[in-house]
C-alpha atoms as a PDB file:
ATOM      1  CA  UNK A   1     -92.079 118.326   8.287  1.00  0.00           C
ATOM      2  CA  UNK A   2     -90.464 115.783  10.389  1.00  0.00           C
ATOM      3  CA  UNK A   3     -87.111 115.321  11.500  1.00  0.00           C
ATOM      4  CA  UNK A   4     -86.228 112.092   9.638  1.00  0.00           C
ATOM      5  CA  UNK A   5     -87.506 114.135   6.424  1.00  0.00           C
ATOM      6  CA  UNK A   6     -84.720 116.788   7.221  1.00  0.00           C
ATOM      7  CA  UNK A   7     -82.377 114.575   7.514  1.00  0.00           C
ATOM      8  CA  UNK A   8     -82.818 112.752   4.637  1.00  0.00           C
ATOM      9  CA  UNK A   9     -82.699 116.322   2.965  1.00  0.00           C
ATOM     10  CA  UNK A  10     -79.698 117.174   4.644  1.00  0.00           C
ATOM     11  CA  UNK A  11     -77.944 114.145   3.393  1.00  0.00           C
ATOM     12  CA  UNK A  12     -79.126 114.502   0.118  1.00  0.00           C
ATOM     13  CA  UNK A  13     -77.632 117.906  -0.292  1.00  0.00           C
ATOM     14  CA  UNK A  14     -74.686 116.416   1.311  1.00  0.00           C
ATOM     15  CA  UNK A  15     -73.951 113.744  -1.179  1.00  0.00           C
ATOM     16  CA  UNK A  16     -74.841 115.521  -4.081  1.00  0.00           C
ATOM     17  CA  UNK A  17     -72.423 118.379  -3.319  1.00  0.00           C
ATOM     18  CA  UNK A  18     -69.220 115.471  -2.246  1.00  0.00           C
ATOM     19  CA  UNK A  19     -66.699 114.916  -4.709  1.00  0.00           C
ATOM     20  CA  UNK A  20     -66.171 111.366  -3.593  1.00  0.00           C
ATOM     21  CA  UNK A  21     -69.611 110.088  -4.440  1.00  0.00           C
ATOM     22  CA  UNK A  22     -68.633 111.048  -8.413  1.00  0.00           C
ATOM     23  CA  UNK A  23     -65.238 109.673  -7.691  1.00  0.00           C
ATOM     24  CA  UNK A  24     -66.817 106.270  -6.256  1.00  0.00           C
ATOM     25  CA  UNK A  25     -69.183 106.062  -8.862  1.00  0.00           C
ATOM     26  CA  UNK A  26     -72.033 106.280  -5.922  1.00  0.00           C
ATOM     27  CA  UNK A  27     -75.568 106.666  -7.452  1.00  0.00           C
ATOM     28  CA  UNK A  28     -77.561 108.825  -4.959  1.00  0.00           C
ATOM     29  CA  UNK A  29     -81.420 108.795  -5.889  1.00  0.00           C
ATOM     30  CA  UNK A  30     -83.020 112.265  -5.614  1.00  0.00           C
ATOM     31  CA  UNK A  31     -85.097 110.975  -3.231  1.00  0.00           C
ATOM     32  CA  UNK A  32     -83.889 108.347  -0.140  1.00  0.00           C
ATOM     33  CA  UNK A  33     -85.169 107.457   2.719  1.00  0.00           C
ATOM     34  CA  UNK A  34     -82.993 107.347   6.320  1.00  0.00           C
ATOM     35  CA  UNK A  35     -83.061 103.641   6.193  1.00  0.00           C
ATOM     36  CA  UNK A  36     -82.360 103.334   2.761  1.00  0.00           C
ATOM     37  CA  UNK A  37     -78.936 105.196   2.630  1.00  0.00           C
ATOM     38  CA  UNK A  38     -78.133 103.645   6.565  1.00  0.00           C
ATOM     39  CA  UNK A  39     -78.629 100.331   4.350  1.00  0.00           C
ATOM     40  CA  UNK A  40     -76.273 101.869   1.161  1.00  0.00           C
ATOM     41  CA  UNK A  41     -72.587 101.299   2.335  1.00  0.00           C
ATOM     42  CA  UNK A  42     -71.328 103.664  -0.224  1.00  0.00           C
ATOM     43  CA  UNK A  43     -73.471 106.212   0.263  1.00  0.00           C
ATOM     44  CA  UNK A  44     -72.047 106.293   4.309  1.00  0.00           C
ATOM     45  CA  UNK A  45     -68.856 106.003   3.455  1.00  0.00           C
ATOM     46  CA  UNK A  46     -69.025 108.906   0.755  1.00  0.00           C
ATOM     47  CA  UNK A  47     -70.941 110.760   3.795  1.00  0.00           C
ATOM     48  CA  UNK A  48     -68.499 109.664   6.545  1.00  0.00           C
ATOM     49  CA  UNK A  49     -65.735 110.785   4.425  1.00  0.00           C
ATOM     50  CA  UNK A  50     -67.109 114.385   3.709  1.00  0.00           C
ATOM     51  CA  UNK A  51     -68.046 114.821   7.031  1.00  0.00           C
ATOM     52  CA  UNK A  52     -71.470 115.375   8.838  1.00  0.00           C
ATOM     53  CA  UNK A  53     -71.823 118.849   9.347  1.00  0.00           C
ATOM     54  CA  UNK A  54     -73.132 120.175  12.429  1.00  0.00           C
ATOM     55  CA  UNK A  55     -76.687 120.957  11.192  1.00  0.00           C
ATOM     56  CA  UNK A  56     -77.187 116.958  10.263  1.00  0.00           C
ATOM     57  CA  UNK A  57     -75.214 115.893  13.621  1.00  0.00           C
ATOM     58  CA  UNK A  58     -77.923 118.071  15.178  1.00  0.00           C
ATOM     59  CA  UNK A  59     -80.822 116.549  13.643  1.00  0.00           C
ATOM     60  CA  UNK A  60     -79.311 112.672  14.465  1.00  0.00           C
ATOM     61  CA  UNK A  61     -79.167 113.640  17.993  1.00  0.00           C
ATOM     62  CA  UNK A  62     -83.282 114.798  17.818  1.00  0.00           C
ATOM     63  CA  UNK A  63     -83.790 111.295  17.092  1.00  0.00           C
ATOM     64  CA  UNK A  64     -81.463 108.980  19.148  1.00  0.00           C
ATOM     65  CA  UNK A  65     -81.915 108.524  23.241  1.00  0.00           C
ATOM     66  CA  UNK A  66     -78.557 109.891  23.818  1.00  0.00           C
ATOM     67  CA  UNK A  67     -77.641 113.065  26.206  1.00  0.00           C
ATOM     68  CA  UNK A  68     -75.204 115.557  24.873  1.00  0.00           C
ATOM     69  CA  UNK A  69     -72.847 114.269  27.513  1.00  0.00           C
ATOM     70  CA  UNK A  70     -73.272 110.386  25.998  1.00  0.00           C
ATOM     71  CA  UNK A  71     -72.162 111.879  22.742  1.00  0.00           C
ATOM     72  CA  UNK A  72     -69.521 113.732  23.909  1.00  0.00           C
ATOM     73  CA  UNK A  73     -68.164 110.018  25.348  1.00  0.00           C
ATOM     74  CA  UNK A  74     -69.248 108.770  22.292  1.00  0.00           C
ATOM     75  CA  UNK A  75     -67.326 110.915  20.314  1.00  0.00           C
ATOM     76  CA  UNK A  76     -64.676 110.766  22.811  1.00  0.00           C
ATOM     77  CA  UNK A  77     -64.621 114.759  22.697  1.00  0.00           C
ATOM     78  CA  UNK A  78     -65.224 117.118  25.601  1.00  0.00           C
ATOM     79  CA  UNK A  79     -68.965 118.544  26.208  1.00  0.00           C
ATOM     80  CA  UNK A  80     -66.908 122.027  25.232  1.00  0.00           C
ATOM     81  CA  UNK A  81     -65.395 120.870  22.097  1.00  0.00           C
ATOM     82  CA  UNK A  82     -68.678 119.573  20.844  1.00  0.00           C
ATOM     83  CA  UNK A  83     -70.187 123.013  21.761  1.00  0.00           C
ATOM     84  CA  UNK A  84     -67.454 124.641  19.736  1.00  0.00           C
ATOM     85  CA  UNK A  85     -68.617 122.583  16.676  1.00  0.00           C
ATOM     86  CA  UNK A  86     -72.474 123.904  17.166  1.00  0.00           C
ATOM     87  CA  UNK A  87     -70.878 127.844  17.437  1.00  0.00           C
ATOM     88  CA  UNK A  88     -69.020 127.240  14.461  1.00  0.00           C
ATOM     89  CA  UNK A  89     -70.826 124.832  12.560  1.00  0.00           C
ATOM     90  CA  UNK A  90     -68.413 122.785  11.340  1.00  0.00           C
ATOM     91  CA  UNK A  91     -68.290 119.581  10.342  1.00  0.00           C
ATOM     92  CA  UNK A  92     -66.856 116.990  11.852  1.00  0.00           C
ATOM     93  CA  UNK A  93     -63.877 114.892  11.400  1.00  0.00           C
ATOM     94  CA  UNK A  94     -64.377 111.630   9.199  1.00  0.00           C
ATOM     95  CA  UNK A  95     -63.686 109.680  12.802  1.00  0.00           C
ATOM     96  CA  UNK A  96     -65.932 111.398  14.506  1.00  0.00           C
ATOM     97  CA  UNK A  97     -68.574 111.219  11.332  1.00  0.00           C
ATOM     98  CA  UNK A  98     -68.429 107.186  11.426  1.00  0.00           C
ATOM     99  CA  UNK A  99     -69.442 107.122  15.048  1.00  0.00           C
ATOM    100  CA  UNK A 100     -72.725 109.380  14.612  1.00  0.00           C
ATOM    101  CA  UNK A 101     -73.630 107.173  11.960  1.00  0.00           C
ATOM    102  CA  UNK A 102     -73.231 104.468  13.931  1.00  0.00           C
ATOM    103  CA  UNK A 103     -75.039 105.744  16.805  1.00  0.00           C
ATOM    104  CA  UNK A 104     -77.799 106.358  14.366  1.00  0.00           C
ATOM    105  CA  UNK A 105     -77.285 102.656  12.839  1.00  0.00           C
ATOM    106  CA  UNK A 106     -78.015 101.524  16.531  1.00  0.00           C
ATOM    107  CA  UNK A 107     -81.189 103.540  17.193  1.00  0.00           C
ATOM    108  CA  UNK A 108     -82.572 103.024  13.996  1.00  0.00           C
ATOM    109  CA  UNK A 109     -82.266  99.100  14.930  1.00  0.00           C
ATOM    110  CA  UNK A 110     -83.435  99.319  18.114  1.00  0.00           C
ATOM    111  CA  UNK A 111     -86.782 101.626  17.528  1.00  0.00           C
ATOM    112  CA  UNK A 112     -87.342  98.921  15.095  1.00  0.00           C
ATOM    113  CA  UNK A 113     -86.823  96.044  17.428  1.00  0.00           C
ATOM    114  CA  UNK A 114     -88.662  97.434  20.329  1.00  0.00           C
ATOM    115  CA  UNK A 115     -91.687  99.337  18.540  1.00  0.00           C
ATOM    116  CA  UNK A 116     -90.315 103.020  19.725  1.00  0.00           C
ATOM    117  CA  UNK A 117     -87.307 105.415  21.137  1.00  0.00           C
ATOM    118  CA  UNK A 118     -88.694 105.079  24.175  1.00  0.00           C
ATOM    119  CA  UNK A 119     -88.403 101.318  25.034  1.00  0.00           C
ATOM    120  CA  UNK A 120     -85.593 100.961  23.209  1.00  0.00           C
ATOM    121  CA  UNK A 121     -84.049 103.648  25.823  1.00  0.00           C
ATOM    122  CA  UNK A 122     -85.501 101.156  28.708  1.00  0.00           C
ATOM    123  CA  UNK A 123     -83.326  98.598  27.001  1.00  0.00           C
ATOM    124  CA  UNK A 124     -80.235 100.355  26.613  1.00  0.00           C
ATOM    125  CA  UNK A 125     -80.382 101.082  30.400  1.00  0.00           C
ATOM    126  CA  UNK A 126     -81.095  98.088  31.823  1.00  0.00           C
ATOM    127  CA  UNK A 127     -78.597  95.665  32.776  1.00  0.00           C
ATOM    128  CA  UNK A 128     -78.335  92.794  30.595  1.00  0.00           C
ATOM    129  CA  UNK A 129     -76.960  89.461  31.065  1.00  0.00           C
ATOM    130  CA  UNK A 130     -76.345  88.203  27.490  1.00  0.00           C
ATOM    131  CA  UNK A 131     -73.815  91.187  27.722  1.00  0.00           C
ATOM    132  CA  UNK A 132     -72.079  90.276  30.615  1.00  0.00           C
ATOM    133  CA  UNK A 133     -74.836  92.459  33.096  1.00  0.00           C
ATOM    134  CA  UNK A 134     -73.674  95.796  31.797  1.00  0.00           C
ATOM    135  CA  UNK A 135     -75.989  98.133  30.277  1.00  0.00           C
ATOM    136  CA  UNK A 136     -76.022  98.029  26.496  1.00  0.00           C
ATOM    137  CA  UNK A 137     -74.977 101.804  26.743  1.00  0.00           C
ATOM    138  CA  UNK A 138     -72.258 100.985  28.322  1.00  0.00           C
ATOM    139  CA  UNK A 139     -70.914  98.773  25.701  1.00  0.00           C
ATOM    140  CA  UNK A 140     -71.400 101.637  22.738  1.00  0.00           C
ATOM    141  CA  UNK A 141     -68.195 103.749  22.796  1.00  0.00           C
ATOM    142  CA  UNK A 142     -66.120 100.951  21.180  1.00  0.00           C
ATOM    143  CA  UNK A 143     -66.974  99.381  17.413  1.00  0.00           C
ATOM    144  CA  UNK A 144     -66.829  96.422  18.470  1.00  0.00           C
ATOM    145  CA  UNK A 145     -69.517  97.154  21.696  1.00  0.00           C
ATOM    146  CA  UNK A 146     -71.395  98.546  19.272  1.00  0.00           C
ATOM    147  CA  UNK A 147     -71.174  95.219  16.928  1.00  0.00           C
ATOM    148  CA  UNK A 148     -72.344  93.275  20.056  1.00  0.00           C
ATOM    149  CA  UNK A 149     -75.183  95.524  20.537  1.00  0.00           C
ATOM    150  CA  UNK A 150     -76.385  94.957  17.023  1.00  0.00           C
ATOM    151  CA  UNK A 151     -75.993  90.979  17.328  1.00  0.00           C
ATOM    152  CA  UNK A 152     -77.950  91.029  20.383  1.00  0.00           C
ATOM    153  CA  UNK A 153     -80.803  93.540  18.974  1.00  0.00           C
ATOM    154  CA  UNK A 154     -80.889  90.821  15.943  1.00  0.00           C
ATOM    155  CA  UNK A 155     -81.059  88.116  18.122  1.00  0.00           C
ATOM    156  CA  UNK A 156     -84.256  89.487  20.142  1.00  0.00           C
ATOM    157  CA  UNK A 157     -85.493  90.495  16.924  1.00  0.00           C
ATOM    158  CA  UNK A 158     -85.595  86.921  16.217  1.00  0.00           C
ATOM    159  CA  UNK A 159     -86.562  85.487  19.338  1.00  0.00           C
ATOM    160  CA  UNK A 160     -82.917  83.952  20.809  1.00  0.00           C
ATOM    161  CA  UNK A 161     -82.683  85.047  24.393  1.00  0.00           C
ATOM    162  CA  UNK A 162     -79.796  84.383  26.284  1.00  0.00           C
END
């Protein structure tokens, strides 16, 4: 069973169980794929707003390029904090929640843009200069670094090179 299979299993279980998706009138299919529900606003913001527990953060990090140290910056949290969530599997707050989504929003893009985790990694470390020569994982702690990482990936995606 592969990881993107548990996570869409997690996430099921997750909106199924969230008050908010009855309350938005989401409709969450027994059966989703990770792209589909990264593509369903709704169903992210019902899932932002419960909160990812630590199990599904866990299984999001399996699949991204990012250290536990990038998250922790990511998260703007300390390495120990984030440890604290794993020993007590919590869930996190709906702040918190937004950015692993978007983390997972990014990689999902870039795997598809670049064929693969692995040059997709290449390309977040290598200094670029539609992005002013810093490394596109430089750029992702903010939302609106992120936003620019997303144009870009869409513009190689569709040939415009800077």
């Amino acid at each position: 069973m592969g990881v993107e299979y548990k996570i869409e299993e997690e996430l099921s279980l997750l909106l199924l169980n969230e008050p908010s998706v009855v309350r938005y009138g989401i409709s969450v299919p027994k059966q989703f794929s990770f792209k589909e529900f990264l593509a369903d606003k709704m169903m992210l913001i019902a899932t932002i707003r419960a909160g990812i527990p630590w199990s599904l953060f866990e299984l999001i990090q399996k699949i991204t390029p990012f250290s536990e140290q990038e998250w922790a910056e990511f998260l703007n949290i300390s390495t120990k904090s984030l440890q604290r969530y794993k020993q007590d599997a919590r869930s996190f707050k709906s702040i918190h929640s937004e950015k692993i989504i978007e983390m997972a929003e990014v990689t999902e893009v870039g795997k598809d843009v670049f064929g693969g985790l692995e040059k997709f990694n290449l390309w977040l470390n290598t200094p670029n200069f539609a992005l002013g020569k810093l490394k596109p994982k430089e750029l992702l702690r903010d939302s609106y670094g992120k936003e620019l990482i997303m144009i870009e990936l869409h513009n190689i995606n569709h040939g415009i090179l800077a």
